[in-house]
N, C-alpha and C. Protein backbone atom coordinates (compact mmCIF):
# COMPACT_ATOMS: atom_id res chain seq x y z
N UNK A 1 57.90 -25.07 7.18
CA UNK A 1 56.76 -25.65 7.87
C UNK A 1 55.60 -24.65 7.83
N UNK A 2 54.29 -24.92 7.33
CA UNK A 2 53.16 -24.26 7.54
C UNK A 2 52.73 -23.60 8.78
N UNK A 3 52.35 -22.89 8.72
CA UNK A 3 52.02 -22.28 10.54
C UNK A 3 50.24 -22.92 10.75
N UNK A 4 50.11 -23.77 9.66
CA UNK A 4 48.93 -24.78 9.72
C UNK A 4 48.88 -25.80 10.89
N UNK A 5 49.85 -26.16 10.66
CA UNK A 5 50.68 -27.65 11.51
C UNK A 5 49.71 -27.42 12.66
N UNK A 6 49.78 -26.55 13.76
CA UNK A 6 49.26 -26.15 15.01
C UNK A 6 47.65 -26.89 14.96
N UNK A 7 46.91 -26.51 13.87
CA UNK A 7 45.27 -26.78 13.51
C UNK A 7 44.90 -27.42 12.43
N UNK A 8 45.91 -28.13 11.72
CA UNK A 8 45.88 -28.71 10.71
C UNK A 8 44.99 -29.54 11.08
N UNK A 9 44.42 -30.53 11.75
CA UNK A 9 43.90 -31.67 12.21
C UNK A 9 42.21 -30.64 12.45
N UNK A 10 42.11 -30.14 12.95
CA UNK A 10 41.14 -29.50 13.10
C UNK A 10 40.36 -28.80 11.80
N UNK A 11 41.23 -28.29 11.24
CA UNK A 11 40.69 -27.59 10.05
C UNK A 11 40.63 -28.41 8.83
N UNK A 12 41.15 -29.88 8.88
CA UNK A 12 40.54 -31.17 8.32
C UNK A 12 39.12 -31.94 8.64
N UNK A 13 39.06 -31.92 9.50
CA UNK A 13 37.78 -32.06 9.79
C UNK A 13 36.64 -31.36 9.86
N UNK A 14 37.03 -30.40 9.89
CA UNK A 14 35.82 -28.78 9.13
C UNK A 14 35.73 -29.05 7.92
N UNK A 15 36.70 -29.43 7.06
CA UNK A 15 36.33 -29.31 5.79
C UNK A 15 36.18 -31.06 5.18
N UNK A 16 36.23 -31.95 5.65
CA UNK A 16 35.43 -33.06 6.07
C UNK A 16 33.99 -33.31 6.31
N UNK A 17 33.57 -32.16 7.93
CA UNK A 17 32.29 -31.90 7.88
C UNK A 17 31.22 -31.31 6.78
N UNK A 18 32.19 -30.58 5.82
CA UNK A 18 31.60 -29.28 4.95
C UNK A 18 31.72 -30.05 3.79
N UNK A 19 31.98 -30.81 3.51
CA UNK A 19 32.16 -32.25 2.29
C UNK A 19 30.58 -32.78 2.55
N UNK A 20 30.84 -33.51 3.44
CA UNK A 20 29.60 -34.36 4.40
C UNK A 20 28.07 -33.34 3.72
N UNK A 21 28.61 -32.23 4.31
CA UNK A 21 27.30 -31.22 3.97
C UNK A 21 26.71 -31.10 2.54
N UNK A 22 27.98 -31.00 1.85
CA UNK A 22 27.77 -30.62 0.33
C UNK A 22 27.14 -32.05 -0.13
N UNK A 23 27.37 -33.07 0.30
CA UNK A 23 27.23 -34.60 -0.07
C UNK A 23 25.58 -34.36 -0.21
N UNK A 24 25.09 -33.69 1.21
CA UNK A 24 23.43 -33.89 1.54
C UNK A 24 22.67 -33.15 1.03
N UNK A 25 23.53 -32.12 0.15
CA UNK A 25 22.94 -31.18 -0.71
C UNK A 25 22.36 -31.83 -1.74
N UNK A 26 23.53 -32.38 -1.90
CA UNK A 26 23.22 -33.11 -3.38
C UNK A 26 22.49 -34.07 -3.56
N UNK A 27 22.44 -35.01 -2.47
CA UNK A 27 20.78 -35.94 -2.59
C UNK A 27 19.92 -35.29 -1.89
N UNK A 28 19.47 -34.69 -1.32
CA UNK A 28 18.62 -33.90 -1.19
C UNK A 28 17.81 -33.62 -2.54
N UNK A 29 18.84 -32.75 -3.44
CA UNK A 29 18.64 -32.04 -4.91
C UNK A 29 18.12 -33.57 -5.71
N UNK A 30 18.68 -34.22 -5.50
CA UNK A 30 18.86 -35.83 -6.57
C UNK A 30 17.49 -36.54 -6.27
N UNK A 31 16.94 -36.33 -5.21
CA UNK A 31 16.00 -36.81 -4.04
C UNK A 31 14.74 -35.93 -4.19
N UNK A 32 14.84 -34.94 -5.08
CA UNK A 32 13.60 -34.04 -4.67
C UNK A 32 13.04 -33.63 -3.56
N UNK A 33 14.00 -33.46 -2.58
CA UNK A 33 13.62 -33.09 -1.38
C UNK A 33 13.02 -32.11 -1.22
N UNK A 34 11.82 -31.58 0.02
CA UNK A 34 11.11 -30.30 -0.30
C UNK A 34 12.47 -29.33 -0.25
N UNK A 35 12.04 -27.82 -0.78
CA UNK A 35 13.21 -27.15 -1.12
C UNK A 35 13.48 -26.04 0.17
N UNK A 36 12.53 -25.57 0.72
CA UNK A 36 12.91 -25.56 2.54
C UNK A 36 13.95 -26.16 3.27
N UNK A 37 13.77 -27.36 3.47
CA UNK A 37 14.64 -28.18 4.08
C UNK A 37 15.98 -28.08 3.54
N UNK A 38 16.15 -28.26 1.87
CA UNK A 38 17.73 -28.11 0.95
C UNK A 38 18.29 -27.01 1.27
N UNK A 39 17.25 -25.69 1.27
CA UNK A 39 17.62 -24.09 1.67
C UNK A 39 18.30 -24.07 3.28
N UNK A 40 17.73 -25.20 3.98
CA UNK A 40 18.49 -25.62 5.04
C UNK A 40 19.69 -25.87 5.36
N UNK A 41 19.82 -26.96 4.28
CA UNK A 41 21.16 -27.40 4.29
C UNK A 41 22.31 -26.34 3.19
N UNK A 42 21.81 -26.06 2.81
CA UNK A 42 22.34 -25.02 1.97
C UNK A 42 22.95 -23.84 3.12
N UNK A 43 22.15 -23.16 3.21
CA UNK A 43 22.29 -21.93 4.80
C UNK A 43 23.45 -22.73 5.85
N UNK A 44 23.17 -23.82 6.14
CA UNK A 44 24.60 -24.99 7.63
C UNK A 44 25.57 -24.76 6.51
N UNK A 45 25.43 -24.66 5.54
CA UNK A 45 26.88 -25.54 4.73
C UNK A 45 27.68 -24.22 4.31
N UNK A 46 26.59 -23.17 3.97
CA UNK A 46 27.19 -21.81 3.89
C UNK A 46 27.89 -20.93 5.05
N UNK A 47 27.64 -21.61 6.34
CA UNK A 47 27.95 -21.08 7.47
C UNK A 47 29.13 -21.47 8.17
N UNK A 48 29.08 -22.79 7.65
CA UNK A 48 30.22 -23.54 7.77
C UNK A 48 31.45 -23.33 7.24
N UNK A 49 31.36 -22.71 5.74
CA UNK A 49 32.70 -22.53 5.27
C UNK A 49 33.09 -21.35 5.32
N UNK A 50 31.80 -20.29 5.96
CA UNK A 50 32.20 -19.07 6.24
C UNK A 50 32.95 -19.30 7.82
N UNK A 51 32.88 -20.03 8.09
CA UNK A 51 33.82 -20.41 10.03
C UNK A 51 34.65 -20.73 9.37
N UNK A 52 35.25 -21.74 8.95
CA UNK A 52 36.37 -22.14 7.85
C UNK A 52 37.21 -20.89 7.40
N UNK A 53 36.75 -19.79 6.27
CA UNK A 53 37.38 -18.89 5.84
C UNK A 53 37.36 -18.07 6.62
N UNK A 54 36.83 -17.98 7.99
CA UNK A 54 37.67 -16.76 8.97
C UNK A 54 38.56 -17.70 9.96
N UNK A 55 38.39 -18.68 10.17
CA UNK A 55 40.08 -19.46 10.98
C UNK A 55 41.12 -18.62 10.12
N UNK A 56 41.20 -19.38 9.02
CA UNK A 56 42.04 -19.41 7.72
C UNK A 56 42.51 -17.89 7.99
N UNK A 57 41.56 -16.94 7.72
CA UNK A 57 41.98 -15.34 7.63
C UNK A 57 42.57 -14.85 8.65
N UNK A 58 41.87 -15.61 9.46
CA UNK A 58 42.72 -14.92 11.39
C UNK A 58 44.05 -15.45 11.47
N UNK A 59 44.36 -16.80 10.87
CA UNK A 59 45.75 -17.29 11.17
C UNK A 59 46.82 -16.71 10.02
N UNK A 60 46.27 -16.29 8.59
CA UNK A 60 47.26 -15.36 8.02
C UNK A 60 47.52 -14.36 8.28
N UNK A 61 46.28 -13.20 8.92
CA UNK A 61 46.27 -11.81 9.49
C UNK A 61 47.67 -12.63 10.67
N UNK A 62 47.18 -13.08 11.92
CA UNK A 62 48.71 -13.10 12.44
C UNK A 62 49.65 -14.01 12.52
N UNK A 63 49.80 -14.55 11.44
CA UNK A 63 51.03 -15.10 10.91
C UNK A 63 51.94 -14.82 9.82
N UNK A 64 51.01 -13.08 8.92
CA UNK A 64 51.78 -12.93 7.48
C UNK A 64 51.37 -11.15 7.47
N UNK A 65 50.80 -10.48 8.71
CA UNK A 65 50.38 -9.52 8.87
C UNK A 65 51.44 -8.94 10.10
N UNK A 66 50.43 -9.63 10.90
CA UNK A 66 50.84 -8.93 12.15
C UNK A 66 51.98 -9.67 13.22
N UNK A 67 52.50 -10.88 12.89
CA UNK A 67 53.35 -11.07 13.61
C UNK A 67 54.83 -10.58 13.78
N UNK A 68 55.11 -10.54 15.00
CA UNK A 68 56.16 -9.41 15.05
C UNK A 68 57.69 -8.96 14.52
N UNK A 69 58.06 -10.55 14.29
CA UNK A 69 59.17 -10.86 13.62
C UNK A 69 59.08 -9.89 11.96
N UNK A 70 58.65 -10.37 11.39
CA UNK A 70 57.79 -10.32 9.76
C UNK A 70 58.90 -8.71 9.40
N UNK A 71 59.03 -8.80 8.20
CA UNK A 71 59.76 -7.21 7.67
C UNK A 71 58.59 -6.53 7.28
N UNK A 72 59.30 -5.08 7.11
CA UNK A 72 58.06 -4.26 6.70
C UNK A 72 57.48 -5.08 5.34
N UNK A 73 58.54 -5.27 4.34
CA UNK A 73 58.03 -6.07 3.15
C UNK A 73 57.25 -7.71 3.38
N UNK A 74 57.33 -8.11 3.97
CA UNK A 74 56.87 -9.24 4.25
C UNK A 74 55.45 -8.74 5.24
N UNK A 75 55.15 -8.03 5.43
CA UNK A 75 54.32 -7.67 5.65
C UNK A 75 53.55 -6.64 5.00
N UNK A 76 53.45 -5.78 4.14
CA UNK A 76 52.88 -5.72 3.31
C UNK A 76 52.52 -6.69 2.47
N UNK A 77 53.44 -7.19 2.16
CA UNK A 77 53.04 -8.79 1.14
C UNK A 77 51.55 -9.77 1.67
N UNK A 78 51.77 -9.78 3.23
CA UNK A 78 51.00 -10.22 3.87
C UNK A 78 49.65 -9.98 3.70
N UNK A 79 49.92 -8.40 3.54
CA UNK A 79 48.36 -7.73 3.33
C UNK A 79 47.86 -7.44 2.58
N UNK A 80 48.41 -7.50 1.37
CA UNK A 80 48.51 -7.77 -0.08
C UNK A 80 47.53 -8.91 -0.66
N UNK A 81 48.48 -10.01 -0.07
CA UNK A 81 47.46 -11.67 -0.43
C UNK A 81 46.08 -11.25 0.23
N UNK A 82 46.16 -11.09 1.86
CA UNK A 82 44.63 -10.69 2.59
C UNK A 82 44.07 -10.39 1.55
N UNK A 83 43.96 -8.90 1.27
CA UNK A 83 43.36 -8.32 0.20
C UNK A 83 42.68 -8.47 -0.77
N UNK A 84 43.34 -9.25 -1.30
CA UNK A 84 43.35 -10.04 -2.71
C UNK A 84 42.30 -11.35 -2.37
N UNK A 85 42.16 -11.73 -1.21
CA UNK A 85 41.35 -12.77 -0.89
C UNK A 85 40.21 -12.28 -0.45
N UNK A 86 39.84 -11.38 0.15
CA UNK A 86 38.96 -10.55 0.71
C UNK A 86 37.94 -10.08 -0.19
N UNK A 87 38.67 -9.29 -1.17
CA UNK A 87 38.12 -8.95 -2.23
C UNK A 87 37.29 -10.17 -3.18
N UNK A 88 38.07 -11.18 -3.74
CA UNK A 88 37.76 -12.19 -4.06
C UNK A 88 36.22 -12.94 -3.33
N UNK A 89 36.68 -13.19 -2.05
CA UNK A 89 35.45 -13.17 -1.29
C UNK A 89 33.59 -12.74 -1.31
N UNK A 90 34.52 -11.02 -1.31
CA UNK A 90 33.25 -10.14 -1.35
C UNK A 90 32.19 -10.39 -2.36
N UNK A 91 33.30 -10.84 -3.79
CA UNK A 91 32.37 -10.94 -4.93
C UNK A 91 31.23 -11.88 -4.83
């Protein structure tokens, strides 16, 4: 079982909302909308999936990091993927 389950419903509808967003980007763009306003929606939609990718990061940090059960190896592993996503990120 995912340790999703808990916020699964929630973190569907974030990325539902962040669909929605990308949707208004795109007629906006299709629409010639002034480009202020798109830089608008652009900036909500960027902010949005940056809330999105720190849920996400906080619930692997303690569910594949720091929770207490976890082996030393399973936790490194943990911090390993982080890492690897983080980095990915940064770029």
């Amino acid at each position: 079982m995912s340790h999703f389950s808990k916020s699964k419903d929630a973190l569907l509808k974030r990325v539902r909302r962040i669909a929605g967003q990308v949707s208004a980007i795109e007629r906006a763009l299709e629409a010639d909308q002034d480009c202020a306003a798109t830089l608008q929606l652009v900036a909500a939609t960027k902010g949005a999936i940056g809330g999105l990718m720190e849920e996400i990061l906080e619930d692997h940090l303690r569910e594949h990091v720091a929770h207490p059960d976890l082996t030393p190896a399973d936790r490194a592993q943990g911090a390993e993927e982080l890492l690897a996503v983080i980095r990915r990120y940064a770029k």
